[in-house]
Each structure stands twice: as C-alpha cells, then as structure tokens.
Protein backbone atom coordinates (compact mmCIF):
# COMPACT_ATOMS: atom_id res chain seq x y z
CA UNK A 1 0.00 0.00 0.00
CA UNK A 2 2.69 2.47 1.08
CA UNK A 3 4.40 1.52 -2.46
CA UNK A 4 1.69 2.60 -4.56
CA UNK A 5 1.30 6.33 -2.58
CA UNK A 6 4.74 6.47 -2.56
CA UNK A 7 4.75 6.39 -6.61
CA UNK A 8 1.15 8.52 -6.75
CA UNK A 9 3.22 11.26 -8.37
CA UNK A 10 4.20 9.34 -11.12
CA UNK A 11 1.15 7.20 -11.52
CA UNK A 12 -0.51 10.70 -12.52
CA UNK A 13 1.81 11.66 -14.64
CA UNK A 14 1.96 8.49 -16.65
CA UNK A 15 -1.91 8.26 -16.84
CA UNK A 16 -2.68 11.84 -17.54
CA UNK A 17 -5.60 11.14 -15.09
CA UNK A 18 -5.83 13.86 -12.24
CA UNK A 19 -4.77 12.98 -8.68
CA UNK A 20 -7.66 12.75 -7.12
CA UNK A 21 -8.64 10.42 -10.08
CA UNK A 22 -5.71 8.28 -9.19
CA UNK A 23 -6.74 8.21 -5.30
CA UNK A 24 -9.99 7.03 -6.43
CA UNK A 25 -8.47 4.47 -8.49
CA UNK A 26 -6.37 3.25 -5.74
CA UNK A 27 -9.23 3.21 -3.69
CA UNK A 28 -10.81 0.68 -5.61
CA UNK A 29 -7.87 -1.19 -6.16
CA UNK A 30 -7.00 -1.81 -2.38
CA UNK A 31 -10.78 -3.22 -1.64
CA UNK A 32 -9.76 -5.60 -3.65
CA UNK A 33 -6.75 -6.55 -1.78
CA UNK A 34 -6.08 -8.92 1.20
CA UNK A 35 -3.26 -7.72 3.62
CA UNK A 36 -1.38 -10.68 5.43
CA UNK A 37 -0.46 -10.14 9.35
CA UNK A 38 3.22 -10.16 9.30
CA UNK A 39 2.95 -11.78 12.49
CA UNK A 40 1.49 -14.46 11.06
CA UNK A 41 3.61 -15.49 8.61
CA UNK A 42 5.88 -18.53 10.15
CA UNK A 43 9.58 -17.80 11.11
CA UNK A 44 10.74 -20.50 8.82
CA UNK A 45 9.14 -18.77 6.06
CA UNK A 46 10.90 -15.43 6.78
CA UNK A 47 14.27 -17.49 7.53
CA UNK A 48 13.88 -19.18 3.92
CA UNK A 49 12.49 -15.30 2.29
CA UNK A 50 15.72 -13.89 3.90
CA UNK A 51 18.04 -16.50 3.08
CA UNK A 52 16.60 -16.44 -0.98
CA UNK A 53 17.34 -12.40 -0.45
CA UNK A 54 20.65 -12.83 0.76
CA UNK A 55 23.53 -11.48 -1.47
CA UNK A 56 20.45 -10.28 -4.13
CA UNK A 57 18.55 -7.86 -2.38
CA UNK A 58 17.46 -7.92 1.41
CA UNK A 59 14.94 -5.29 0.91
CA UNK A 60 13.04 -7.47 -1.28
CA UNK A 61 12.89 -10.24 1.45
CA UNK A 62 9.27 -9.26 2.48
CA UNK A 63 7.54 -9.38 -1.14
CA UNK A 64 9.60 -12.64 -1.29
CA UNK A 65 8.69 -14.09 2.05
CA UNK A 66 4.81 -13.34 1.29
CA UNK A 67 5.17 -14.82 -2.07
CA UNK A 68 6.38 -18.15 -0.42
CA UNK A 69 3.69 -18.39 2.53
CA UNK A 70 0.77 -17.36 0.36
CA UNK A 71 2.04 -19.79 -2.13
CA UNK A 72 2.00 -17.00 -5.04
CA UNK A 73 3.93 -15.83 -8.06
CA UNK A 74 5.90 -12.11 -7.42
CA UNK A 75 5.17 -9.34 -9.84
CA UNK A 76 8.53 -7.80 -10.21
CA UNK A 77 10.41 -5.95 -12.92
CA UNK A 78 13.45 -6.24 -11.28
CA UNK A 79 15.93 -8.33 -13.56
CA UNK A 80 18.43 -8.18 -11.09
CA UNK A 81 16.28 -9.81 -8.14
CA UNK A 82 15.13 -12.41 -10.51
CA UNK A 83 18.32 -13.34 -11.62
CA UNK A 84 19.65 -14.05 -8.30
CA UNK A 85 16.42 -15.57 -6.93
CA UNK A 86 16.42 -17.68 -10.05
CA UNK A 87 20.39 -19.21 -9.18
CA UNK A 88 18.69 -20.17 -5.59
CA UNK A 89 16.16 -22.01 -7.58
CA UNK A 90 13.19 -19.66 -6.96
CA UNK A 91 11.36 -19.63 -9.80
CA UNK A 92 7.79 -17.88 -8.95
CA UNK A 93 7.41 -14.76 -10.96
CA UNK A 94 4.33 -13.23 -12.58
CA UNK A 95 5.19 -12.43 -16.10
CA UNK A 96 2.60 -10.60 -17.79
C-alpha cells in the first residue's frame, strides 16, 4: 500500500488522469486486496524469504517471504532480483 502512494506522483503523470482520479483508483484497487499479518507469517518462512534475499537484495525479502507463505507468483520488474532468486532455484514470478 505504502508503495503505490509512494509512486502517486508518477502514476498521474503516466496516466494523464488527475490525482484525485488516481486516489480514487487506488481506492478501488485496495478493496480488492487482502493484507497478510506479518505476524502471522511462520519464522521458517521469513528465515527461507531472507536466506533467498541474501547477497540479491534484502529489501526485497518481504515481497519474497509473502510470495512463499501465500504460495504465489511475485510481480517484479526487477531483472536483477530475478536473476539471483532464479540461481537459488526460486522460480515464482508473474510475467505478464
């Protein structure tokens, strides 16, 4: 959630839509969306997020450890994080 405010700037530039357009849109968008209890989430699965993050990029290890407990694929652009995710044989990406 913080992601997509964070980028709000740029998601109205790129859609030529106004911001309070965009805040509408991303209105709708989150009641669609399930947020996961980080306390939740199993140690093991944060050890095993962590340990696919290590030496690629440990500030991806949340998206990653959510990917692996809710058994998902990871929408990422990122070459670089795939490429080193993909030598630890994790191979769960969303490719549009």
């Amino acid at each position: 959630m913080v992601e997509m405010f964070k980028h709000k700037e740029r998601l109205v530039e790129a859609s030529e839509l106004g911001e309070e357009e965009i805040l509408e849109c991303l209105n709708a968008l989150l009641s669609h969306v399930t947020f996961v209890e980080e306390g939740l989430i199993p140690i093991g699965t944060w050890m095993e997020g962590r340990r696919l993050c290590t030496d690629v990029d440990l500030k991806d290890a949340p998206f990653v450890t959510l990917t692996l407990h809710v058994d998902g694929l990871l929408w990422t652009a990122d070459t670089s994080l795939q490429t080193g995710l993909r030598a630890k044989a994790f191979d769960r990406f969303f490719a549009p």
